[in-house]
Protein backbone atom coordinates (compact mmCIF):
# COMPACT_ATOMS: atom_id res chain seq x y z
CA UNK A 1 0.00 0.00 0.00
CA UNK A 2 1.58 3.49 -0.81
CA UNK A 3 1.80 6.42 1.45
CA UNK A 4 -1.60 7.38 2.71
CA UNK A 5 -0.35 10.66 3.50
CA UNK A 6 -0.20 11.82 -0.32
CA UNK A 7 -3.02 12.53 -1.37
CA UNK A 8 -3.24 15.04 2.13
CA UNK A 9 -0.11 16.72 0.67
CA UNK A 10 -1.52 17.20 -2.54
CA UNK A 11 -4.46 18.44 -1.71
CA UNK A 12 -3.12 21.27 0.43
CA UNK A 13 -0.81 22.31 -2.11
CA UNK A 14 -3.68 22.50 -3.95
CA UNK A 15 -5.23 24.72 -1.87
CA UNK A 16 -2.50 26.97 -1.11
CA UNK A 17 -1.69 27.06 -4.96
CA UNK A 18 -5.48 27.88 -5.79
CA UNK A 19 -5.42 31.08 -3.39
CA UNK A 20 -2.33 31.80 -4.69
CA UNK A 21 -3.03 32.01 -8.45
CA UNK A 22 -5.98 33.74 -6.91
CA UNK A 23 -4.02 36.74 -5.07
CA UNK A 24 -2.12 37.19 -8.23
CA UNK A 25 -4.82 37.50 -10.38
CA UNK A 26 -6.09 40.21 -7.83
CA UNK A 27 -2.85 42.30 -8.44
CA UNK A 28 -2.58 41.48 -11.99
CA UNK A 29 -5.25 40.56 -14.12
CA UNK A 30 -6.49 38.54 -17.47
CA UNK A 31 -3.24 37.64 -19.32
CA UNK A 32 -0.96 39.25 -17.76
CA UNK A 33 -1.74 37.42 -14.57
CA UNK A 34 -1.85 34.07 -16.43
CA UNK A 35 1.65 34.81 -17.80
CA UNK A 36 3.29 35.56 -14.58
CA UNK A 37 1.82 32.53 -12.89
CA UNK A 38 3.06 30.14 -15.65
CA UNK A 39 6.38 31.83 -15.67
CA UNK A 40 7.24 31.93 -12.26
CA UNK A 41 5.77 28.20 -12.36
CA UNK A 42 8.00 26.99 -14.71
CA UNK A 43 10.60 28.40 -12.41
CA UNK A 44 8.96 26.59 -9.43
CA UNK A 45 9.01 23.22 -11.31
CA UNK A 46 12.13 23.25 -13.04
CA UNK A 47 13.75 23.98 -9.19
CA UNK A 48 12.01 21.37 -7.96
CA UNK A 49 12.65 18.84 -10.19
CA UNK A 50 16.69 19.29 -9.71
CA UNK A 51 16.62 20.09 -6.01
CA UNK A 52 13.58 18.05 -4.35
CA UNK A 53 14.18 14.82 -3.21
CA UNK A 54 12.07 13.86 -0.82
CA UNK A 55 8.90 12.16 -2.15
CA UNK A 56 6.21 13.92 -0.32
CA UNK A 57 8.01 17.54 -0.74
CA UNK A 58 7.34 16.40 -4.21
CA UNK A 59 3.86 15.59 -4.32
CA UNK A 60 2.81 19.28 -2.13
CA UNK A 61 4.55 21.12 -4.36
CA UNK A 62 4.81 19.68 -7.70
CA UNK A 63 1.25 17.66 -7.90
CA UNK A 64 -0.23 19.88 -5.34
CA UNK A 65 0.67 23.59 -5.29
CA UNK A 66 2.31 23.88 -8.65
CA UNK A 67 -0.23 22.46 -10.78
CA UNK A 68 -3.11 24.66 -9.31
CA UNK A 69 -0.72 27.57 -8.96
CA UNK A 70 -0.29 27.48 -13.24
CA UNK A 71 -2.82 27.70 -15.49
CA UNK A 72 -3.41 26.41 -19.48
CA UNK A 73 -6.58 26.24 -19.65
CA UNK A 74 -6.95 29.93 -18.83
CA UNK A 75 -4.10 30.66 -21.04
CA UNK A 76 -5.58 28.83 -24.01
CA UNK A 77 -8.63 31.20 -23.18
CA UNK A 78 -7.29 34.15 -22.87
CA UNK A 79 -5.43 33.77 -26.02
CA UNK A 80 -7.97 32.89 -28.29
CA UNK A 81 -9.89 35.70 -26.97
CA UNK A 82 -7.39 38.29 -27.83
CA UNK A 83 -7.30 38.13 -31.93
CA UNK A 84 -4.80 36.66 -34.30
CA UNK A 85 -2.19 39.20 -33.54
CA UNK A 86 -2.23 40.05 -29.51
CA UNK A 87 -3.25 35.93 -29.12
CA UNK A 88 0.85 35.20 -31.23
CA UNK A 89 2.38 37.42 -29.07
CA UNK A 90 0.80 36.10 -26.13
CA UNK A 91 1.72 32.58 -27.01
CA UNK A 92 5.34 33.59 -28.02
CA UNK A 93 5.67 35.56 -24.65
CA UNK A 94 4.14 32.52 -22.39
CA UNK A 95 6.55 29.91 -24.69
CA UNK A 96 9.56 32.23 -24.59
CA UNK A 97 9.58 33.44 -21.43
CA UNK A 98 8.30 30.09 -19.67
CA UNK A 99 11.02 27.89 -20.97
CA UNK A 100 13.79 30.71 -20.19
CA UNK A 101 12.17 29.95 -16.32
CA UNK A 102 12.02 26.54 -17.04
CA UNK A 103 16.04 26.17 -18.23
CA UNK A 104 17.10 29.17 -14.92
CA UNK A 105 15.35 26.93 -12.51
CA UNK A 106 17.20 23.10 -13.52
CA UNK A 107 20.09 25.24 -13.80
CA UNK A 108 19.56 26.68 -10.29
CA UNK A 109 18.75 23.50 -8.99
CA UNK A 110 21.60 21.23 -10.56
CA UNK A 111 23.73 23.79 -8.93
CA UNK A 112 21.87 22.87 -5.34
CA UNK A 113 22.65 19.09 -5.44
């Protein structure tokens, strides 16, 4: 049987990455808000990836907080919703600027371990 504990974890990271993405879309809102979310959790992830070991530490933040913290379906919406030329430079910005976190965080992180 696998850690019963899990599931716990992931559903308060799930909670405290709900009210997060929440609070920032308070301060910032519609895309902009979506694209600083996804960037800084690109960050988050790639960071975690190289400098997490511990199982459950994995599951709060990657499964739990992470995931509900970062948004694609909102994205996706958001995008679509802006016209053919605001919705490319939204995607190129949320692509460009989300693997640039993505590649600063495993680089941050292989440096950790």
């Amino acid at each position: 049987m696998g850690d019963r504990l899990l599931p716990v974890l992931v559903a308060l990271g799930g909670f405290l990455g709900a009210a997060g993405r929440y609070l920032v879309g308070t301060l910032a809102t519609g895309p902009t808000g979506t694209l600083l979310v996804n960037v800084a959790g690109s960050f988050a992830l790639a960071l975690a990836v190289r400098a997490v070991d511990s199982t459950r530490l994995r599951f709060f933040l990657m499964t739990g907080l992470l995931s509900s913290f970062t948004t694609y379906s909102a994205f996706a919406v958001e995008t679509t919703s802006l016209g053919l030329t605001f919705g490319l430079a939204n995607v190129a910005a949320n692509y460009a600027l989300g693997f640039t976190a993505a590649f600063l965080g495993l680089l941050i992180g292989r440096r950790w371990t």
